[in-house]
C-alpha atoms as a PDB file:
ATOM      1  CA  UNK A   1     166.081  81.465  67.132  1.00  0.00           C
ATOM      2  CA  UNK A   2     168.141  79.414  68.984  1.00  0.00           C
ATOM      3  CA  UNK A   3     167.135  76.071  70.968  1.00  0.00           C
ATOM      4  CA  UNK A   4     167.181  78.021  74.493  1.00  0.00           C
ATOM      5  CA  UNK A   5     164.811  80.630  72.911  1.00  0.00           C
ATOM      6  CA  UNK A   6     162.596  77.781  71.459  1.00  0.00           C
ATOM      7  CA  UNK A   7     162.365  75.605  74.768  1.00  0.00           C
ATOM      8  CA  UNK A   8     161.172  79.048  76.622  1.00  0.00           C
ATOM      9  CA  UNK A   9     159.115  79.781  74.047  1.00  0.00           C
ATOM     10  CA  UNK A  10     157.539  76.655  74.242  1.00  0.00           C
ATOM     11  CA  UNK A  11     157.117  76.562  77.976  1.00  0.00           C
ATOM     12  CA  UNK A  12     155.853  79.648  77.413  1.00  0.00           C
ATOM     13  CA  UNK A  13     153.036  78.792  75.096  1.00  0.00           C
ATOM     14  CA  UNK A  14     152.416  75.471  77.387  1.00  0.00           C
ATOM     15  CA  UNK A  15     151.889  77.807  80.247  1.00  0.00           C
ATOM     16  CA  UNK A  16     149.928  80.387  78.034  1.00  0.00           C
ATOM     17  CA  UNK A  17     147.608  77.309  77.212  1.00  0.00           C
ATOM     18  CA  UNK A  18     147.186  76.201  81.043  1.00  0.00           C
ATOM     19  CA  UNK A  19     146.276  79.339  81.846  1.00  0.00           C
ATOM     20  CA  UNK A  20     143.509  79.706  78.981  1.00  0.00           C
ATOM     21  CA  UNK A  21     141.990  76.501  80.360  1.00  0.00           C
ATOM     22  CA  UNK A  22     142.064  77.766  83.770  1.00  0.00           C
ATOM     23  CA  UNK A  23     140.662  81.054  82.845  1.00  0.00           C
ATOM     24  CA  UNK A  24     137.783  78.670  80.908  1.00  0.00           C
ATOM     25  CA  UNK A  25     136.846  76.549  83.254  1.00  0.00           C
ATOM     26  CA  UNK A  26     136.446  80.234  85.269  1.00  0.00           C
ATOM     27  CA  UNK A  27     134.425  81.473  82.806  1.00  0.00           C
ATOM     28  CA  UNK A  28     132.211  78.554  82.989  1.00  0.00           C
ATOM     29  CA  UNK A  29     131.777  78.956  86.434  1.00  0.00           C
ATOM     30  CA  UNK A  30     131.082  81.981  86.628  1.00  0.00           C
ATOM     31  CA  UNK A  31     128.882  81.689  83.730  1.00  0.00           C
ATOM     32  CA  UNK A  32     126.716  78.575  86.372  1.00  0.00           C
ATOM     33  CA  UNK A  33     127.002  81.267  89.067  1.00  0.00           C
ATOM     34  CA  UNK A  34     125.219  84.049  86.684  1.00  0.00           C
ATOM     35  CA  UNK A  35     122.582  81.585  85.897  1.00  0.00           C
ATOM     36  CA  UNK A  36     121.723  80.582  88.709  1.00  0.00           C
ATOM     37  CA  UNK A  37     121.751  84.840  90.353  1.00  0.00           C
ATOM     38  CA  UNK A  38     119.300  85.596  87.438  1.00  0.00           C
ATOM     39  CA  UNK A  39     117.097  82.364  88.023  1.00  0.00           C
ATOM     40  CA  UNK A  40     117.310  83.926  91.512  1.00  0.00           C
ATOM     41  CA  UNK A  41     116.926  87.362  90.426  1.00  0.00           C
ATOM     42  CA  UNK A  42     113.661  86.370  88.703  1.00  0.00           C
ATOM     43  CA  UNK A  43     112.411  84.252  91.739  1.00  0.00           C
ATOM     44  CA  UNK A  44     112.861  87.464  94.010  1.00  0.00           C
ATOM     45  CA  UNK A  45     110.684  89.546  91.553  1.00  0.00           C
ATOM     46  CA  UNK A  46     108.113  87.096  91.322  1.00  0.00           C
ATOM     47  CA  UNK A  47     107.702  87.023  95.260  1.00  0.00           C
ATOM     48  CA  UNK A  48     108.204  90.692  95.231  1.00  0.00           C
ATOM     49  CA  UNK A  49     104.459  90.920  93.640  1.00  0.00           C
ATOM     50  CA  UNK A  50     103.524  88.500  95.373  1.00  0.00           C
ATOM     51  CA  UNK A  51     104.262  90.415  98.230  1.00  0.00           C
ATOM     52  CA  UNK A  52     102.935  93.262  97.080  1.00  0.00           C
ATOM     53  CA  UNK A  53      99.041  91.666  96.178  1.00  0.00           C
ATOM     54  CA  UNK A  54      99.412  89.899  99.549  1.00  0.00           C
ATOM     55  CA  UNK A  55      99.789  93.395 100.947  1.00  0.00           C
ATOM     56  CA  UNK A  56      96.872  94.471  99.178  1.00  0.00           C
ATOM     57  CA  UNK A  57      94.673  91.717 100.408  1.00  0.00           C
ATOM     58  CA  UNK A  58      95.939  92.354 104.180  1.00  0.00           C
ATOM     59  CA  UNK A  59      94.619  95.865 103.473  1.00  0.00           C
ATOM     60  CA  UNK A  60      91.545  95.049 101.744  1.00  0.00           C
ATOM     61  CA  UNK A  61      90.632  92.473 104.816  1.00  0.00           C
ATOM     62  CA  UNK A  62      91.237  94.559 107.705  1.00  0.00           C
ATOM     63  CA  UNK A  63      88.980  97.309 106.030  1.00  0.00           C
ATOM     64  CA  UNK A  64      86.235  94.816 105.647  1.00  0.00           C
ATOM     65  CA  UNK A  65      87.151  93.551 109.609  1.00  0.00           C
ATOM     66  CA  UNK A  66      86.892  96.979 110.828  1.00  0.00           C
ATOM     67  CA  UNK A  67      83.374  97.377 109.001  1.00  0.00           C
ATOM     68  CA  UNK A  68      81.971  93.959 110.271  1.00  0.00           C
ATOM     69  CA  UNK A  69      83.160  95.131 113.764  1.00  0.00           C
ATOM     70  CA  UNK A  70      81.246  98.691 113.639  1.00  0.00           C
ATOM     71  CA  UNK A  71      78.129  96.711 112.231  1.00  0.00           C
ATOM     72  CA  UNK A  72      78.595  93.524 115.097  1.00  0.00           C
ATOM     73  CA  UNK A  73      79.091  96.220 117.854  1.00  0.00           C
ATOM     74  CA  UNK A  74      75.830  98.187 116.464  1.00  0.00           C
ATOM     75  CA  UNK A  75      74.188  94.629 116.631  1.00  0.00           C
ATOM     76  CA  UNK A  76      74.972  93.608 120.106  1.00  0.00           C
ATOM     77  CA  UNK A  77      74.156  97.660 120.769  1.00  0.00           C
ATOM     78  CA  UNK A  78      70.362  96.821 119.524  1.00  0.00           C
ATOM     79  CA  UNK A  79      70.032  93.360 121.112  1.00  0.00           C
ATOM     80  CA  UNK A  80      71.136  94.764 124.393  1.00  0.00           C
ATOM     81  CA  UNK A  81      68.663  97.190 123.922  1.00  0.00           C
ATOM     82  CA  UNK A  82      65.822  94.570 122.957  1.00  0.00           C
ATOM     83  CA  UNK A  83      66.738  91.907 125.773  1.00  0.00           C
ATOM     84  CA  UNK A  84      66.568  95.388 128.569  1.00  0.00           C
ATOM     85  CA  UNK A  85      62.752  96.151 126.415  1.00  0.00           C
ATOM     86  CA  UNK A  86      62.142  92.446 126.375  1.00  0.00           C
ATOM     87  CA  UNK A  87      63.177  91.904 130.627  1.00  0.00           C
ATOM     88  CA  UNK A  88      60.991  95.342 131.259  1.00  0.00           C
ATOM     89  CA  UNK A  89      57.574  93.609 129.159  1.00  0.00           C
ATOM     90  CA  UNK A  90      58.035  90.834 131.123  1.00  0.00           C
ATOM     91  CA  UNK A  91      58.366  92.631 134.561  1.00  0.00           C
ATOM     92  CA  UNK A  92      55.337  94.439 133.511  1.00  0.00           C
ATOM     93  CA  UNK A  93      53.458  91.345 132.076  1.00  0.00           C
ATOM     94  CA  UNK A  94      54.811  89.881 135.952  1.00  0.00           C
ATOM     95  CA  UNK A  95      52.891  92.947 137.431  1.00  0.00           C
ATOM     96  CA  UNK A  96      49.831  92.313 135.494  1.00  0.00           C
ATOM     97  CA  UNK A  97      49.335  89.119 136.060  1.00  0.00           C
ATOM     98  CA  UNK A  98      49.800  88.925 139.092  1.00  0.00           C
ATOM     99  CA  UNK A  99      46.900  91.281 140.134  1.00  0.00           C
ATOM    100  CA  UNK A 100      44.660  88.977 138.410  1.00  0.00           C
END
């Protein structure tokens, strides 16, 4: 090999070995990057069911406000009815009384 060959090669390798540190150091990154997408990854999941049993409760709570609303609209139904019975008594108790 002769001492032109052997400087090249040399450069060569030097170059080779830059490049394996670059190509490292953008491994490691990447590897930080992938880390930090699965942490992420994970995270989303998590508030995925979250999501989901939130949903669930919505669900469950507007069922149970729908029932409380058919049972406060049969209430105020009745008491309308008693206060019209109850303003009818005391017209007639009015009537009565008033002949004595």
């Amino acid at each position: 090999m002769s001492i032109p060959e052997a400087t090249q090669l040399h450069q060569d390798i030097g170059e080779l070995k830059a490049d394996v540190r670059s190509l490292s150091g953008q491994v490691e990154k990447l590897g930080g990057a992938l880390e930090k997408a699965l942490g992420d990854r994970g995270r989303i999941f998590e508030a995925s069911r979250d999501i989901e049993g939130l949903k669930e409760e919505l669900k469950e709570l507007r069922e149970k406000q729908a029932s409380h609303g058919e049972k406060l609209a049969g209430i105020n139904a009745k008491l309308f009815i008693l206060g019209t019975a109850i303003t009818a008594v005391a017209g007639l108790i009015g009537a009565f009384a008033s002949k004595f």
